[in-house]
N, C-alpha and C. Protein backbone atom coordinates (compact mmCIF):
# COMPACT_ATOMS: atom_id res chain seq x y z
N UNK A 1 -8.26 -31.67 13.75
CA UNK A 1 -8.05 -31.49 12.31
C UNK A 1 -6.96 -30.45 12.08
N UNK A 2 -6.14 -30.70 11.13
CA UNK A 2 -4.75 -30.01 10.94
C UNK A 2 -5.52 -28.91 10.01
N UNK A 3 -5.04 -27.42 10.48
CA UNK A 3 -5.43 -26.56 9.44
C UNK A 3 -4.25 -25.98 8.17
N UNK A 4 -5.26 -25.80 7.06
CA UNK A 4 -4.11 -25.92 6.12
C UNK A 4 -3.41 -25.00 5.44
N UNK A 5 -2.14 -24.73 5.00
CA UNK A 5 -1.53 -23.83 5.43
C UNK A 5 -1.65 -23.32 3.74
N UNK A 6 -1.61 -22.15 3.82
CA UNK A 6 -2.16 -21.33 3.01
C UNK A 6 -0.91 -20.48 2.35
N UNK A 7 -0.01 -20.76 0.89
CA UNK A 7 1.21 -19.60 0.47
C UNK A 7 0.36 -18.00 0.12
N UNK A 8 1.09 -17.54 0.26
CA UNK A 8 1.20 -16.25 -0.61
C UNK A 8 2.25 -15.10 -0.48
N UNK A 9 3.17 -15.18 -1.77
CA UNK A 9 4.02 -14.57 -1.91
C UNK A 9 4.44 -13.16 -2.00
N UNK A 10 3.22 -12.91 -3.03
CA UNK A 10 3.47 -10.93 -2.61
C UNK A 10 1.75 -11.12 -3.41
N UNK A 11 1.58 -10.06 -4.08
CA UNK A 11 0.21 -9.33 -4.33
C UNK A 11 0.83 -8.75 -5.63
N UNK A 12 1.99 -8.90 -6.01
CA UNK A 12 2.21 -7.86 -7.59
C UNK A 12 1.66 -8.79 -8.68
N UNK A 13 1.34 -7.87 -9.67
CA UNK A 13 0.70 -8.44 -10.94
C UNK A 13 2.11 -8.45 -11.56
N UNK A 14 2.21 -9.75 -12.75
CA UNK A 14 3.18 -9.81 -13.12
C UNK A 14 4.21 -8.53 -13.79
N UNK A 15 3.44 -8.24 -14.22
CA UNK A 15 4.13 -6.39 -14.74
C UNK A 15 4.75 -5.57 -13.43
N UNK A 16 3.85 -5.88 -12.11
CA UNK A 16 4.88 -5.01 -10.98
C UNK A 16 6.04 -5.68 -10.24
N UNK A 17 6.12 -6.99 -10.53
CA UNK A 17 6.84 -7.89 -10.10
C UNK A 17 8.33 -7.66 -10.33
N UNK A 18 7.90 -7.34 -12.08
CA UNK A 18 9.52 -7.00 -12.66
C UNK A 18 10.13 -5.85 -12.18
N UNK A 19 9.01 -4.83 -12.12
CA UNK A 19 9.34 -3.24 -11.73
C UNK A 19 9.66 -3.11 -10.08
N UNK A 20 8.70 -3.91 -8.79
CA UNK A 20 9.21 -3.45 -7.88
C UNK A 20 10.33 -4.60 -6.81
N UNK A 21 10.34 -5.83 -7.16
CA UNK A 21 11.84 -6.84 -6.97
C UNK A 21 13.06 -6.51 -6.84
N UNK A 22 13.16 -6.02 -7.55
CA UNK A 22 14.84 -5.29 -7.44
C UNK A 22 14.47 -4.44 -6.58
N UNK A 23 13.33 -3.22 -6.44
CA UNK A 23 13.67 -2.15 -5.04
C UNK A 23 13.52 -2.72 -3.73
N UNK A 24 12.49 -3.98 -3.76
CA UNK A 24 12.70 -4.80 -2.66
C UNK A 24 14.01 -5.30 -1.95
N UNK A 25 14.65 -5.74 -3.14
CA UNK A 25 15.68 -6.82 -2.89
C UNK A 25 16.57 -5.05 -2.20
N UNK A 26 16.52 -4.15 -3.18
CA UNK A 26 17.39 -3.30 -2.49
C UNK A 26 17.44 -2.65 -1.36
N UNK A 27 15.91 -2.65 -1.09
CA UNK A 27 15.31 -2.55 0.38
C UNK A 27 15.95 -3.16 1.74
N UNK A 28 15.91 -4.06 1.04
CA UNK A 28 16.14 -5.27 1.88
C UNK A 28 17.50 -5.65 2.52
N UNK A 29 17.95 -4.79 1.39
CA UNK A 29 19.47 -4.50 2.03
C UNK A 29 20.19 -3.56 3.00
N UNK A 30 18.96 -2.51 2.46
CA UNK A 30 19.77 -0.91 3.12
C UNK A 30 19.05 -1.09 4.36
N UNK A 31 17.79 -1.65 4.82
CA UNK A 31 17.37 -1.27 6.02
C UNK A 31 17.44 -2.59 6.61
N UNK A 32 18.44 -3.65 6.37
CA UNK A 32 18.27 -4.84 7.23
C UNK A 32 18.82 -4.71 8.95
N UNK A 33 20.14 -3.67 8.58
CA UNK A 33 20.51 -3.14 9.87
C UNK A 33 19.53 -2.33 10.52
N UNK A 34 18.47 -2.07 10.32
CA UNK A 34 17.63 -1.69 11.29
C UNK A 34 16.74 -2.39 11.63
N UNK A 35 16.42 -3.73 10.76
CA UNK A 35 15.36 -4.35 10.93
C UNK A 35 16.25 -5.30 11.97
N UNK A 36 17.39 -5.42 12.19
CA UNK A 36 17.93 -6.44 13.22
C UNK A 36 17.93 -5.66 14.77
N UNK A 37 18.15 -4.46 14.49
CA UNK A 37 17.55 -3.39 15.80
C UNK A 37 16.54 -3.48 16.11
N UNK A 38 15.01 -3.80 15.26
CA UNK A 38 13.88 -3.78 15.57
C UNK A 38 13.71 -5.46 16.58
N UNK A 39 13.98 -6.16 16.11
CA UNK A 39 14.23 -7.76 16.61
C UNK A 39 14.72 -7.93 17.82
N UNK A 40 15.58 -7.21 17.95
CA UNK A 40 16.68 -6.62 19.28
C UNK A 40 15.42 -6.43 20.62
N UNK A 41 14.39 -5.85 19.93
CA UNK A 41 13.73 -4.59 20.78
C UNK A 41 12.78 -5.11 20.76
N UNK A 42 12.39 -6.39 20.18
CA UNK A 42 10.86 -7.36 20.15
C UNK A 42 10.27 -6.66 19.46
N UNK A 43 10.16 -6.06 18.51
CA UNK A 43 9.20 -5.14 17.62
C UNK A 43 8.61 -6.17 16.27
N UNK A 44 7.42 -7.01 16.40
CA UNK A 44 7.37 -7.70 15.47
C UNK A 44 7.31 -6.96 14.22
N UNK A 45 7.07 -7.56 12.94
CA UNK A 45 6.74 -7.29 11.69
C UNK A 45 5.09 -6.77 11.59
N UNK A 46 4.25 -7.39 12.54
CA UNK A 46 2.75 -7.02 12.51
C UNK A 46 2.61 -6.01 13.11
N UNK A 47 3.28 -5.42 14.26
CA UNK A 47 3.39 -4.25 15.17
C UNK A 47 3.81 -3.16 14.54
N UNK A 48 4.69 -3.08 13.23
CA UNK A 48 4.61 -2.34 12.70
C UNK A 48 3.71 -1.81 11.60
N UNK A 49 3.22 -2.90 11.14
CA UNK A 49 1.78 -2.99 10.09
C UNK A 49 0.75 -2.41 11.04
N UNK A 50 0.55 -2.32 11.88
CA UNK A 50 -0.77 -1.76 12.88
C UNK A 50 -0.47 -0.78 13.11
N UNK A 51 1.18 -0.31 13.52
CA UNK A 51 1.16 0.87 14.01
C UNK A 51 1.23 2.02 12.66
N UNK A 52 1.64 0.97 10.94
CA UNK A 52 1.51 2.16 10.09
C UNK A 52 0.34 2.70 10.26
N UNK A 53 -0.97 1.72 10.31
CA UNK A 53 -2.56 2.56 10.02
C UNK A 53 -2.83 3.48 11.54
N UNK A 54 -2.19 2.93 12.49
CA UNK A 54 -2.30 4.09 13.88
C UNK A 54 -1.74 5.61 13.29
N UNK A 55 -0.67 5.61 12.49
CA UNK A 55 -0.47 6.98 12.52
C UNK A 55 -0.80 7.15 11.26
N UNK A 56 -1.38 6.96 9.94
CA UNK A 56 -2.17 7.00 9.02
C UNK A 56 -3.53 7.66 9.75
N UNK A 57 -4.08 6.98 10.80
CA UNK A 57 -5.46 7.66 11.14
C UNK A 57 -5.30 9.02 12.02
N UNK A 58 -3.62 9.05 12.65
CA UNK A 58 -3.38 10.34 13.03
C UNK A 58 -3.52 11.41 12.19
N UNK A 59 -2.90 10.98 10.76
CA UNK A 59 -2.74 11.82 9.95
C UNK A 59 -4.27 12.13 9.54
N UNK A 60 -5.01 11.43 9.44
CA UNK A 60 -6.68 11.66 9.12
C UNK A 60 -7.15 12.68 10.26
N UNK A 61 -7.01 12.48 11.22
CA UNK A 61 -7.76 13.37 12.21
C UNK A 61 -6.86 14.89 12.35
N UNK A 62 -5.43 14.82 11.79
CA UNK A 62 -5.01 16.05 11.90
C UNK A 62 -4.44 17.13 10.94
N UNK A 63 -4.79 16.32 9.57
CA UNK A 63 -4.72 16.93 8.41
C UNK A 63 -5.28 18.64 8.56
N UNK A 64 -6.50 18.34 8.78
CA UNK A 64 -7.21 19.47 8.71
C UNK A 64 -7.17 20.71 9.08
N UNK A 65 -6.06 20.49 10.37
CA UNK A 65 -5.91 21.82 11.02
C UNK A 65 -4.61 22.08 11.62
N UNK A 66 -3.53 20.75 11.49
CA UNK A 66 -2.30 20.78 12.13
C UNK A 66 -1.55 19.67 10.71
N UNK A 67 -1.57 20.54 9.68
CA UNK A 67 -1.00 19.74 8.72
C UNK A 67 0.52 19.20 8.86
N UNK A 68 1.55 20.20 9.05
CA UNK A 68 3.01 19.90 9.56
C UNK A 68 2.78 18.43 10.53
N UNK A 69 2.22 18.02 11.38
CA UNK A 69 2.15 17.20 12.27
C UNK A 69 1.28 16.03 11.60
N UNK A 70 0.58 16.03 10.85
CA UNK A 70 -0.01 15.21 10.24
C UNK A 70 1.13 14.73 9.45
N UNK A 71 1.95 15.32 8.16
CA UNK A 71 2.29 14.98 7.90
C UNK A 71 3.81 13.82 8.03
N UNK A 72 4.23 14.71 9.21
CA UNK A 72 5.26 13.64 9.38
C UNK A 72 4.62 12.38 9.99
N UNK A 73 3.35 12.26 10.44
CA UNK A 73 2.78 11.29 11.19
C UNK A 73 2.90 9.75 9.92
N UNK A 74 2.46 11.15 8.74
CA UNK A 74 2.39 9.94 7.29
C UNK A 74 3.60 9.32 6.89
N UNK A 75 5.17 10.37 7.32
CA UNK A 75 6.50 9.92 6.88
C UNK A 75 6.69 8.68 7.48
N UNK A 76 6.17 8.87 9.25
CA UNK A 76 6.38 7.45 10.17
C UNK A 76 5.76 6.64 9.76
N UNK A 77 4.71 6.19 9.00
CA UNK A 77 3.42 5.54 8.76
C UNK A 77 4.56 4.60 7.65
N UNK A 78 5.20 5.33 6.29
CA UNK A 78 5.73 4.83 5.43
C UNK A 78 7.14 4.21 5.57
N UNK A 79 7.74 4.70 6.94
CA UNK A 79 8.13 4.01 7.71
C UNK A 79 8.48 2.72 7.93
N UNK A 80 7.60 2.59 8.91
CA UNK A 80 6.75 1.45 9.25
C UNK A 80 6.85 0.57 8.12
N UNK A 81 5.83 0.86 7.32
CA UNK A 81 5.40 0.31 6.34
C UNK A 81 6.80 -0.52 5.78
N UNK A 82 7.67 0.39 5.23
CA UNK A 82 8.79 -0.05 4.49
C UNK A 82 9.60 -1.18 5.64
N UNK A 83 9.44 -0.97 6.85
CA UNK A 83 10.12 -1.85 7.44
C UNK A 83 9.75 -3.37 7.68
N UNK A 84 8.58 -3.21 7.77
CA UNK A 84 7.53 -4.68 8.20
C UNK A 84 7.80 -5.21 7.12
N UNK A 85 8.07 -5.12 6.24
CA UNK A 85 8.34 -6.78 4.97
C UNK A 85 9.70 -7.06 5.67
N UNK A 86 10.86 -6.07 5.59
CA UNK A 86 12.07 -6.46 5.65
C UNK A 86 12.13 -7.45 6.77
N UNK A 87 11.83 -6.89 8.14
CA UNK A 87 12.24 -7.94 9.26
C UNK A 87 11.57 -8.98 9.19
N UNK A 88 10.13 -8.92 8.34
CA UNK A 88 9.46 -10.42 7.87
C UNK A 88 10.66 -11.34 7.78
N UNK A 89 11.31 -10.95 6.12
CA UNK A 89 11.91 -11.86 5.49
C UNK A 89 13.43 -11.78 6.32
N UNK A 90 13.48 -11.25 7.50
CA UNK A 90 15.09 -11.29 8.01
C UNK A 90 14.35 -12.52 9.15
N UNK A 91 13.48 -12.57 9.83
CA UNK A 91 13.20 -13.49 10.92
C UNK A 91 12.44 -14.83 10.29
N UNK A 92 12.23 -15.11 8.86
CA UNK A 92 11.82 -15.76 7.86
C UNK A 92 10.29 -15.95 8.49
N UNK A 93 9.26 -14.88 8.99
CA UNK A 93 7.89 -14.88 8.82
C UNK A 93 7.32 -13.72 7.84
N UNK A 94 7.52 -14.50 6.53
CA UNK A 94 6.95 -13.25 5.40
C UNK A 94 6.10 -14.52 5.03
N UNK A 95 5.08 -14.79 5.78
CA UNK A 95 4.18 -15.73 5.73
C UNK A 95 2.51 -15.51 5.02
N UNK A 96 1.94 -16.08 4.49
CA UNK A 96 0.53 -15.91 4.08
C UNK A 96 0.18 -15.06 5.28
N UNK A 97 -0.42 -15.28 6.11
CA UNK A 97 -0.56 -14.46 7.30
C UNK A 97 -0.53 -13.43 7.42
N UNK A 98 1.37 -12.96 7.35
CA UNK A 98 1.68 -11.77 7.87
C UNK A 98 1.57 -10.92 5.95
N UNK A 99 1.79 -11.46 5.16
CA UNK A 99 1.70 -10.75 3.48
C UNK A 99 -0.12 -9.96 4.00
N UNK A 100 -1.27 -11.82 4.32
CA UNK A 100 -2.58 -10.44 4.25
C UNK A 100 -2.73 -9.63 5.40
N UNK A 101 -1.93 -9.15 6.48
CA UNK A 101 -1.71 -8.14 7.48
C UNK A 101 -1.75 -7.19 7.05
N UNK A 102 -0.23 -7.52 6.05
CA UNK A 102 0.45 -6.11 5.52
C UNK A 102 -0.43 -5.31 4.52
N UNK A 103 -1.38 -6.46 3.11
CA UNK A 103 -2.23 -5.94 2.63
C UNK A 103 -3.19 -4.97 3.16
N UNK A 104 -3.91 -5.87 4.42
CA UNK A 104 -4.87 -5.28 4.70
C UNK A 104 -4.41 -3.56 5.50
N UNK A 105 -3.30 -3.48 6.69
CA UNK A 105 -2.81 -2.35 6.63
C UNK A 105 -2.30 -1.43 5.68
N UNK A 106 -1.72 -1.74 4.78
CA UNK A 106 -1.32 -1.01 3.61
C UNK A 106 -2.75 -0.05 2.94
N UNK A 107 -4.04 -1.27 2.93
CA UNK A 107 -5.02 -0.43 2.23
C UNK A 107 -5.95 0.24 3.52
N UNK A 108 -5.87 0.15 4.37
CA UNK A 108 -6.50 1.01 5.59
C UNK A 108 -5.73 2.25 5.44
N UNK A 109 -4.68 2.28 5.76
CA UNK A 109 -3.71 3.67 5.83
C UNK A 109 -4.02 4.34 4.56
N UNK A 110 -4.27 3.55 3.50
CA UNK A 110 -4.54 4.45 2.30
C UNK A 110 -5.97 5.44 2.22
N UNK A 111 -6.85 4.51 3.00
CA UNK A 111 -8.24 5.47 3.26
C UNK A 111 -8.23 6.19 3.69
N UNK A 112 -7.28 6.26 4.61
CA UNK A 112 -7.41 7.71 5.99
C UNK A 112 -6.76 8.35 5.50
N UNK A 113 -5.71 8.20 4.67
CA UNK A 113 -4.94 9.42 3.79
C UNK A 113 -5.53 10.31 3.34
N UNK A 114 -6.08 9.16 1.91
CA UNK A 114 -6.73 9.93 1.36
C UNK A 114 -8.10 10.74 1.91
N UNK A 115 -8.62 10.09 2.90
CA UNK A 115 -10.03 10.53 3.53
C UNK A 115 -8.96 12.02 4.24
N UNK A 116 -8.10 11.93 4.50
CA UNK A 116 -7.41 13.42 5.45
C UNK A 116 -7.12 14.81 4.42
N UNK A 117 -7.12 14.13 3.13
CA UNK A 117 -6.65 14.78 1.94
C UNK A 117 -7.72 15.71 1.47
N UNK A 118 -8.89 14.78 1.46
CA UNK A 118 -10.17 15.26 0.88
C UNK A 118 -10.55 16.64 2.09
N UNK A 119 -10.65 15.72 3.33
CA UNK A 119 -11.17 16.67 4.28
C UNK A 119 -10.59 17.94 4.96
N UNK A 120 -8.94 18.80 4.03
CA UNK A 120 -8.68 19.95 4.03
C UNK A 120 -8.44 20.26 3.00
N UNK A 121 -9.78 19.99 2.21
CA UNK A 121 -9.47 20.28 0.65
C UNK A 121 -8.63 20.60 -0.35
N UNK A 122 -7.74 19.37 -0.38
CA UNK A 122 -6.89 19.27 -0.78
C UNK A 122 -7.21 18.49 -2.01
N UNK A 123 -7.91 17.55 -2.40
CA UNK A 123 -8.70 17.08 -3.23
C UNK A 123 -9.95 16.69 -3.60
N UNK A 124 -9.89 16.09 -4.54
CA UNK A 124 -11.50 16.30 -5.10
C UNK A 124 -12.11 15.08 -4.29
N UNK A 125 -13.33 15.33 -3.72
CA UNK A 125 -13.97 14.14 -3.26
C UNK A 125 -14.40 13.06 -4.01
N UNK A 126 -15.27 13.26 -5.03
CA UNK A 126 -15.28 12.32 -6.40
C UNK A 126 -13.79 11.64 -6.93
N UNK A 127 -12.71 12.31 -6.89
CA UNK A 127 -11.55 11.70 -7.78
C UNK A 127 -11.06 11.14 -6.16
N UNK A 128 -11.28 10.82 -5.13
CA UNK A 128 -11.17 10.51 -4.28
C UNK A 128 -11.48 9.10 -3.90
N UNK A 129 -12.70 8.85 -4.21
CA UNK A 129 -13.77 8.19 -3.44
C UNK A 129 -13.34 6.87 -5.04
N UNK A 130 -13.33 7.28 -6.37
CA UNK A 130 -12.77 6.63 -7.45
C UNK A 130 -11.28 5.91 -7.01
N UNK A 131 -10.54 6.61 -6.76
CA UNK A 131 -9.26 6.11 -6.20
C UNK A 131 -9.39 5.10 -5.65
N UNK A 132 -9.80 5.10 -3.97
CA UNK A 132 -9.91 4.07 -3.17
C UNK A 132 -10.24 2.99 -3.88
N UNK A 133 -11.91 3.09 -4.86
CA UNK A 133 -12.35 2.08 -5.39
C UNK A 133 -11.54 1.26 -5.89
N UNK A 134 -11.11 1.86 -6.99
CA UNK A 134 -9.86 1.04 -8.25
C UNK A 134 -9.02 0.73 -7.47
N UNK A 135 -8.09 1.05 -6.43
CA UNK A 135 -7.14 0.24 -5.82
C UNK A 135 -7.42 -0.90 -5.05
N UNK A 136 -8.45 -0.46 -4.42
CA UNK A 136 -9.26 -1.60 -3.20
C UNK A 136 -9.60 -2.46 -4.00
N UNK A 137 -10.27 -2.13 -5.06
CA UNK A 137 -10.85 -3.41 -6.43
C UNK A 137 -9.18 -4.38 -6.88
N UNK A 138 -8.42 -3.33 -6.87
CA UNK A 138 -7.34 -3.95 -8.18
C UNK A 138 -6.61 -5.08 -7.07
N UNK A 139 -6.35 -4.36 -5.65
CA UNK A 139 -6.18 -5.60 -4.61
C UNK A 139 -6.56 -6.72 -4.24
N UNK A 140 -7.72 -6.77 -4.33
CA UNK A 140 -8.35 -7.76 -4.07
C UNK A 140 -8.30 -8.87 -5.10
N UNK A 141 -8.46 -8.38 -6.42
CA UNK A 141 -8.54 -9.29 -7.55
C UNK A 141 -7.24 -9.81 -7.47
N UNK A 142 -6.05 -8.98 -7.66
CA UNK A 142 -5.14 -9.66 -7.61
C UNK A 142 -4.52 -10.49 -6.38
N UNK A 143 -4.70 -10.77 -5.42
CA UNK A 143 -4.95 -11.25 -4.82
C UNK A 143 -5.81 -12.85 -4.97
N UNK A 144 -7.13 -12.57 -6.03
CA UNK A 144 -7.27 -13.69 -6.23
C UNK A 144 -6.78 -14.63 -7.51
N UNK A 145 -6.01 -13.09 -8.25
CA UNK A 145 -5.86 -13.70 -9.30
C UNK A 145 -4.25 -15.08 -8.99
N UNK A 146 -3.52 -14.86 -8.13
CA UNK A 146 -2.82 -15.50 -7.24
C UNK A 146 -2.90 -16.74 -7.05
N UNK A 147 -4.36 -16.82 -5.95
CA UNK A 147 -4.96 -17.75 -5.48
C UNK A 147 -5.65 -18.50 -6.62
N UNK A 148 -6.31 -17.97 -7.94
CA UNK A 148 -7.12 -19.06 -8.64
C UNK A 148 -5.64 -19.41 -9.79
N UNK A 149 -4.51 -18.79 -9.68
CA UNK A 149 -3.34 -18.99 -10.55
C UNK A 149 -3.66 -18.77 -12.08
N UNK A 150 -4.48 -17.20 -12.04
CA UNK A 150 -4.80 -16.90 -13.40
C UNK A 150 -3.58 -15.57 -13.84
N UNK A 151 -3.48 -15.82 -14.49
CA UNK A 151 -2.32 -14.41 -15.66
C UNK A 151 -2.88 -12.87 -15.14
N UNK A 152 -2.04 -12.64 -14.03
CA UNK A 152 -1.77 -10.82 -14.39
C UNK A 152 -1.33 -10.15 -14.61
N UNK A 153 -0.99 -10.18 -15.87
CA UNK A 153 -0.45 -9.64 -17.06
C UNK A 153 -1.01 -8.05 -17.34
N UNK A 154 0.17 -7.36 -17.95
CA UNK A 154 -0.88 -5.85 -17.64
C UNK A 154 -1.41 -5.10 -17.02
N UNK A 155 -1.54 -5.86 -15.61
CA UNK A 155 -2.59 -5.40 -14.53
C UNK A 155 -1.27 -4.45 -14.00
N UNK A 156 -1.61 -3.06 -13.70
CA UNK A 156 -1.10 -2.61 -12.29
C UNK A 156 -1.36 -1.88 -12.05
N UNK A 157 -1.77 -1.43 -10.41
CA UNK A 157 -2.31 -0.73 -9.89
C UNK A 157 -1.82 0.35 -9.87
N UNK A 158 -2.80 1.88 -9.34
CA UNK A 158 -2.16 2.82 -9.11
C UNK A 158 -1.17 2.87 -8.38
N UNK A 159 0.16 3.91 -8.25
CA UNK A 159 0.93 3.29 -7.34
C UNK A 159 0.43 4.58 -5.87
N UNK A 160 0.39 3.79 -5.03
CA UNK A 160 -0.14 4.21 -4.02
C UNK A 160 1.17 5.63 -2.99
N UNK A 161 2.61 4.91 -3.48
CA UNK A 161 3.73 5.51 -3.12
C UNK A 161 3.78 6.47 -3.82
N UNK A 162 3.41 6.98 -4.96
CA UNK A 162 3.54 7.76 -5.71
C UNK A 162 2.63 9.31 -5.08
N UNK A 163 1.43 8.52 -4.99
CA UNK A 163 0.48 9.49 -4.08
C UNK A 163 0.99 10.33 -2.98
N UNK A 164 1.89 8.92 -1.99
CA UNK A 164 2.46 10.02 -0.93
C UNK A 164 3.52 11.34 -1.32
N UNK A 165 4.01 10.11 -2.71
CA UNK A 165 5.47 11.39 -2.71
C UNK A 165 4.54 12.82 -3.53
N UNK A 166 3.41 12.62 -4.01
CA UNK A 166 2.94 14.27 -4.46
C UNK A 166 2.18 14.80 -3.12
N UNK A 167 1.80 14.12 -2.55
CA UNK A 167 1.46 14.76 -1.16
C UNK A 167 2.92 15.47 -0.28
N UNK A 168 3.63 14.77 -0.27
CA UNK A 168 5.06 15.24 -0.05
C UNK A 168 5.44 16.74 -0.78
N UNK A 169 5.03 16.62 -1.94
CA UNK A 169 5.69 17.82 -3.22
C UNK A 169 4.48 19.05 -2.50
N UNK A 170 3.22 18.67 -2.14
CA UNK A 170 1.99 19.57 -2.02
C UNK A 170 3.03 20.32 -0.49
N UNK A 171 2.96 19.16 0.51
CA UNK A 171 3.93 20.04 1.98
C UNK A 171 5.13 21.22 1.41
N UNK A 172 6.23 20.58 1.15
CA UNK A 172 7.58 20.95 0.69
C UNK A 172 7.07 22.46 -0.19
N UNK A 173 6.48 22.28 -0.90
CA UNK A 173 6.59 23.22 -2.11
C UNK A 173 5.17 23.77 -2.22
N UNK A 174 4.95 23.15 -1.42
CA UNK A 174 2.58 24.22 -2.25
C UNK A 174 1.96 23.69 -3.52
N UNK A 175 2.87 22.59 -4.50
CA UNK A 175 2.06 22.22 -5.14
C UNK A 175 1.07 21.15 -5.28
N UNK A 176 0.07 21.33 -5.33
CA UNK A 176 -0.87 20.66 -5.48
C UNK A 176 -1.28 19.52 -6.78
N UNK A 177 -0.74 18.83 -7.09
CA UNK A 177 -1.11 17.94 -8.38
C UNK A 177 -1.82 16.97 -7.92
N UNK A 178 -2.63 16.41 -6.66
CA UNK A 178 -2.96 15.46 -6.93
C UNK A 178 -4.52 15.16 -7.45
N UNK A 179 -5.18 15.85 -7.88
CA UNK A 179 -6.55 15.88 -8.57
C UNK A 179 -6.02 15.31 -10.03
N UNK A 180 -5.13 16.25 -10.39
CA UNK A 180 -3.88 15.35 -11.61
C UNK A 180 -3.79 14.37 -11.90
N UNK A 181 -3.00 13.66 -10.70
CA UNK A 181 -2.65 12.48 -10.07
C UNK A 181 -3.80 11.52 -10.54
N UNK A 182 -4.82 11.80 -9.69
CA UNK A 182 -5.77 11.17 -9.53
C UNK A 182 -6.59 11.05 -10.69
N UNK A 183 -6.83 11.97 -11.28
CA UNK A 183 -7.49 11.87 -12.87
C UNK A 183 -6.51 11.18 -13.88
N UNK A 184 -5.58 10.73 -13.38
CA UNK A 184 -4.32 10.29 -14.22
C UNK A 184 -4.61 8.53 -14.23
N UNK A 185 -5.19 8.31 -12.95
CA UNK A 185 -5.00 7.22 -11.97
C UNK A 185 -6.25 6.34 -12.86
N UNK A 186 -7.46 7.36 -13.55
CA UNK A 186 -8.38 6.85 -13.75
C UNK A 186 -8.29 5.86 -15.43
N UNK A 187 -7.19 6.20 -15.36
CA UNK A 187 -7.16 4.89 -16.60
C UNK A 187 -6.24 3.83 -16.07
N UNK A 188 -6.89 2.91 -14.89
CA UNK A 188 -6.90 2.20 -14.25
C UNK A 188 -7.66 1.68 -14.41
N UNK A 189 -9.01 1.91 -14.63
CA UNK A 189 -10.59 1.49 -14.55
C UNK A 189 -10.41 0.80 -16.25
N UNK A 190 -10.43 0.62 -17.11
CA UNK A 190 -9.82 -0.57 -18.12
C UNK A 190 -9.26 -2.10 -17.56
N UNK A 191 -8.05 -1.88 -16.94
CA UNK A 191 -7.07 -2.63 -16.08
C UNK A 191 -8.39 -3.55 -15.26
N UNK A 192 -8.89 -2.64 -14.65
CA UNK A 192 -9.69 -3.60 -13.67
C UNK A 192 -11.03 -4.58 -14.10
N UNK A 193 -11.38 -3.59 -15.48
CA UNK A 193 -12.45 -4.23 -16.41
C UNK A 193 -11.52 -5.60 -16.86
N UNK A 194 -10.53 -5.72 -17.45
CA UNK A 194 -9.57 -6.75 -17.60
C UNK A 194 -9.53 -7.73 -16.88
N UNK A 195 -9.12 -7.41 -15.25
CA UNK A 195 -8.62 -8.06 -14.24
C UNK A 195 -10.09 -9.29 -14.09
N UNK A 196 -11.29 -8.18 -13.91
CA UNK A 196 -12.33 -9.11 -14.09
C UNK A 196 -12.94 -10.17 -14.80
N UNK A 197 -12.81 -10.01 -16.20
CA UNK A 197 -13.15 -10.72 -17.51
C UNK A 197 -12.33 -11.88 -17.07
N UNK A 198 -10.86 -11.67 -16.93
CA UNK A 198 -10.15 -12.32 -16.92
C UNK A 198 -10.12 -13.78 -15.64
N UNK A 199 -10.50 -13.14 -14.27
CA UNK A 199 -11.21 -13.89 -13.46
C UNK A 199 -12.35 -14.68 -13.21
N UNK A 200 -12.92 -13.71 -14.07
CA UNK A 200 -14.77 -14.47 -14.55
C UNK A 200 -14.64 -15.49 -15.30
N UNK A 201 -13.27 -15.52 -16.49
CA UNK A 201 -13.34 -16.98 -16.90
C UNK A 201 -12.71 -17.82 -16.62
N UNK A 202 -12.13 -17.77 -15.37
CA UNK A 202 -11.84 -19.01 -15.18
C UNK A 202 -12.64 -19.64 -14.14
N UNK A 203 -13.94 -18.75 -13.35
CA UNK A 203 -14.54 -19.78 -12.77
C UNK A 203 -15.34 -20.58 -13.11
């Protein structure tokens, strides 16, 4: 029996589509010369999706007491990250497949972040543990909202990049905003009440 092949294009709700396309497309430009180095060197697109959450969980285990080293562990992580779509779409496997790879690494690395964040008190465990939820929730839905080809309109998630770059501002400079951040993040939880209603009727 032939198994059947399954699209999926990206994961943005129509509102992030407009906003992050163009940085893609520009992405896609500035680091293609490296993504043809990576190809060079057999470095798939999934090898780098695995190896973002490998040093994402570095950064979890060394937050706490060797922050400098943690953190650049997170710069390589985003890395990574930023590179694995590009050589996708340069070796043309930006496939259903390799898109829920990238998902699913994208939101692993985000736990151990934030789980590394919490655990040198750096943030609030409650505005923490909320975070994960609403993003992990807002992924998934959209995701199905995709698959059942219902309107996500309005919907968009926290931005998860945003997080790193105030974690970035917390290293560099000592400030701390992301309890901010994160209490900022929580009028998200609407969005997702939405995302649902909106899914619930069409089954």
């Amino acid at each position: 029996m032939q198994r059947q092949k399954h699209t999926l294009s990206s994961i943005y709700s129509e509102e992030e589509a407009r906003i992050l396309n163009p940085w893609q497309n520009l992405r896609q430009r500035l680091l293609l010369p490296v993504a043809q180095l990576l190809v060079r060197l057999g470095i798939s697109p999934d090898i780098l999706s695995y190896s973002s959450v490998l040093f994402c969980v570095g950064f979890f285990l060394l937050a706490p007491l060797y922050y400098t080293i943690a953190f650049w562990l997170l710069i390589a992580s985003v890395i990574c990250d930023g590179l694995d779509g590009v050589e996708a779409r340069l070796i043309g496997k930006n496939t259903a497949r390799g898109g829920f790879t990238d998902m699913f690494c994208d939101q692993t690395g985000l736990v151990f972040v934030v789980a590394g964040m919490a655990w040198r008190n750096a943030l609030n465990p409650v505005l923490a543990l909320f975070f994960v939820y609403v993003y992990t929730a807002l992924v998934i839905f959209l995701l199905l909202h995709q698959l059942l080809q219902v309107s996500s309109r309005w919907i968009i998630r926290p931005s998860r990049m945003l997080f790193y770059c105030f974690i970035a501002l917390d290293f560099f400079f000592n400030i701390n905003l992301l309890n901010a951040l994160l209490t900022l993040y929580l009028l998200a939880l609407p969005l997702l009440a939405l995302s649902f209603w909106r899914l619930r009727n069409s089954l």
